[in-house]
C-alpha atoms as a PDB file:
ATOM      1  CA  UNK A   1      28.561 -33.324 -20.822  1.00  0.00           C
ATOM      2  CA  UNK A   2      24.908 -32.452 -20.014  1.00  0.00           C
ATOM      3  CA  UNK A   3      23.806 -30.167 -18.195  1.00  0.00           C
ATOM      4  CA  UNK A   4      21.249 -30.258 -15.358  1.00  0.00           C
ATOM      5  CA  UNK A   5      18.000 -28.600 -15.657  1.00  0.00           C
ATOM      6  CA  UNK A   6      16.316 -26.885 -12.207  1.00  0.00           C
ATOM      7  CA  UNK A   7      13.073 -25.455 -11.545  1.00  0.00           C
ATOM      8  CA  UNK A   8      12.653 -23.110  -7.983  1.00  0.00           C
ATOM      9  CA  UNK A   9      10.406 -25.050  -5.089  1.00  0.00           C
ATOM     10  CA  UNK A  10      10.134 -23.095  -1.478  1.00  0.00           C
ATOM     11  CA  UNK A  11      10.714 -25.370   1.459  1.00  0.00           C
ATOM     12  CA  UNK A  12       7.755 -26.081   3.482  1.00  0.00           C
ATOM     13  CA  UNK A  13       9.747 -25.996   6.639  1.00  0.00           C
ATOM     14  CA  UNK A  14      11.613 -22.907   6.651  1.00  0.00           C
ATOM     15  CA  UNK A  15      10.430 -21.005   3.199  1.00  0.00           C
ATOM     16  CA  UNK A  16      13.791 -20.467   1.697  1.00  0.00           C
ATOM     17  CA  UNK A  17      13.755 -20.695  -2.408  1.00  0.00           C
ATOM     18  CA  UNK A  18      15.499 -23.649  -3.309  1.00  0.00           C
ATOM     19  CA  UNK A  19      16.364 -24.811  -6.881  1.00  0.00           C
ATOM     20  CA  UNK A  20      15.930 -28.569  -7.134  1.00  0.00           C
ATOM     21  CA  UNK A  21      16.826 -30.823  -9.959  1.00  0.00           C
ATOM     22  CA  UNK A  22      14.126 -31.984 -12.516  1.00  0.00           C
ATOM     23  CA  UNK A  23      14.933 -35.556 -11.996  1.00  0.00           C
ATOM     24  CA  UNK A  24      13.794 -35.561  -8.395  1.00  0.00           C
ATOM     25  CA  UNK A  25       9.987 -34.376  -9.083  1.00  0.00           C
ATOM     26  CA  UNK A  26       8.145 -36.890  -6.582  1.00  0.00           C
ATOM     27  CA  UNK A  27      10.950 -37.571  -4.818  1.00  0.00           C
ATOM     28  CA  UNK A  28      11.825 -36.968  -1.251  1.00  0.00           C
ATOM     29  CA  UNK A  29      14.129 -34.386  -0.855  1.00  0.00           C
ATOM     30  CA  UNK A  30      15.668 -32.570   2.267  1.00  0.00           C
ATOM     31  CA  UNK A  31      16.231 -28.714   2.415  1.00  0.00           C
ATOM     32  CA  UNK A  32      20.130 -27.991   2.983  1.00  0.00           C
ATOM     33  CA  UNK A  33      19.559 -25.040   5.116  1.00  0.00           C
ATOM     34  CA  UNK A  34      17.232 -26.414   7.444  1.00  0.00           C
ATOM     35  CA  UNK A  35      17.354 -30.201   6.495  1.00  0.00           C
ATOM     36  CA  UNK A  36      13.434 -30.097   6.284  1.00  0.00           C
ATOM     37  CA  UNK A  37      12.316 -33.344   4.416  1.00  0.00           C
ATOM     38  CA  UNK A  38       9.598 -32.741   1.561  1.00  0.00           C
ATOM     39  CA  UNK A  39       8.519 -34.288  -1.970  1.00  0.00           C
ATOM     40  CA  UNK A  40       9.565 -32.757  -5.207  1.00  0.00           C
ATOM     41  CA  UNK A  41       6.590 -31.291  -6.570  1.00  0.00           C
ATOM     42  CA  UNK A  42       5.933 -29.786  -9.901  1.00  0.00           C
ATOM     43  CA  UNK A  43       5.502 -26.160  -9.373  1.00  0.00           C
ATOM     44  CA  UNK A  44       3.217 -25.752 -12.519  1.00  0.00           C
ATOM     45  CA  UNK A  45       0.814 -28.536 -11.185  1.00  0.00           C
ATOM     46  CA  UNK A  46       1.034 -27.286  -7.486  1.00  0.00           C
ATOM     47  CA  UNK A  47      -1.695 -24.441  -6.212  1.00  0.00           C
ATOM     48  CA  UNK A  48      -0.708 -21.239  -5.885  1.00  0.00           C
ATOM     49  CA  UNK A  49      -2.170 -20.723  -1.911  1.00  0.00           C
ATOM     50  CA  UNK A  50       0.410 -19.946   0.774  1.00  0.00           C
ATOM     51  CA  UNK A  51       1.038 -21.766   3.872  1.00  0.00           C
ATOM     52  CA  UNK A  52       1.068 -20.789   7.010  1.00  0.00           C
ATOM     53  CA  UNK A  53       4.744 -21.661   7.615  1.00  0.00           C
ATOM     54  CA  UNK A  54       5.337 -19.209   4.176  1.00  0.00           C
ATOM     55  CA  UNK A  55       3.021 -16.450   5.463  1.00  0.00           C
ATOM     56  CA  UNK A  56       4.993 -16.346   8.920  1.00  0.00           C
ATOM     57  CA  UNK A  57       8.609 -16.185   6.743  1.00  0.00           C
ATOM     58  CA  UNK A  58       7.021 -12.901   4.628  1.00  0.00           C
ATOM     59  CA  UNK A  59       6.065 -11.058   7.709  1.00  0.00           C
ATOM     60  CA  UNK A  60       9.483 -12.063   9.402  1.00  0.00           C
ATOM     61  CA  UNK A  61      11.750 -11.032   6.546  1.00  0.00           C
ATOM     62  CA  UNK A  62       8.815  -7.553   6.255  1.00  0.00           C
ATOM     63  CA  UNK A  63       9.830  -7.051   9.352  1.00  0.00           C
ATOM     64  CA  UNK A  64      13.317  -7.812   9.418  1.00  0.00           C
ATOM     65  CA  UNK A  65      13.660  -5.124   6.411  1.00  0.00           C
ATOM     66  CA  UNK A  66      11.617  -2.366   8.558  1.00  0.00           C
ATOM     67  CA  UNK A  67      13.908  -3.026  11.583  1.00  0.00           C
ATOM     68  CA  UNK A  68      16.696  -2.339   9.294  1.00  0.00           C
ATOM     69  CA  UNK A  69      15.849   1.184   8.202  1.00  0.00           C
ATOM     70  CA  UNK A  70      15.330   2.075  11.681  1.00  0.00           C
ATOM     71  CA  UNK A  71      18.237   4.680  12.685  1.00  0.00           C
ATOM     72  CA  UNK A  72      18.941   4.924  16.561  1.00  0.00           C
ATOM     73  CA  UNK A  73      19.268   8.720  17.482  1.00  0.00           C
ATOM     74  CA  UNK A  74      22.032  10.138  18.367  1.00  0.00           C
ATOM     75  CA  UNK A  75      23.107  12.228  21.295  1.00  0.00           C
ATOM     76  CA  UNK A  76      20.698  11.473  23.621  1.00  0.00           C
END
């Protein structure tokens, strides 16, 4: 039995890291977290520039992680 081979592509729609299948480079594929539809694309060929639906994820999740650390204070 072979074995599949993957390469990581972020979803355009909702930025998540997903890892996609070599045989469906070009293809149309759909995000199962957000069921975003997007083509296959080969991440060595692909620019390395960040959209603006990627740049608005990495400020959520910065912020998400600074909320986190935040302690309420106690006793008042």
């Amino acid at each position: 039995m072979t074995r599949a081979t993957y390469y990581v592509q972020e979803c355009p729609t909702c930025g998540r890291r997903l890892q996609i299948r070599v045989e469906y480079l070009g293809k149309r594929v759909a995000c199962q977290h957000c069921r975003g539809q997007f083509e296959a694309s080969d991440p060595a060929n692909s620019k390395a520039k960040l959209s603006d639906s990627s740049i608005i994820m990495a400020r959520a999740e910065e912020l998400l992680a600074s909320t986190s650390q935040l302690r309420p204070a106690s006793g008042t």
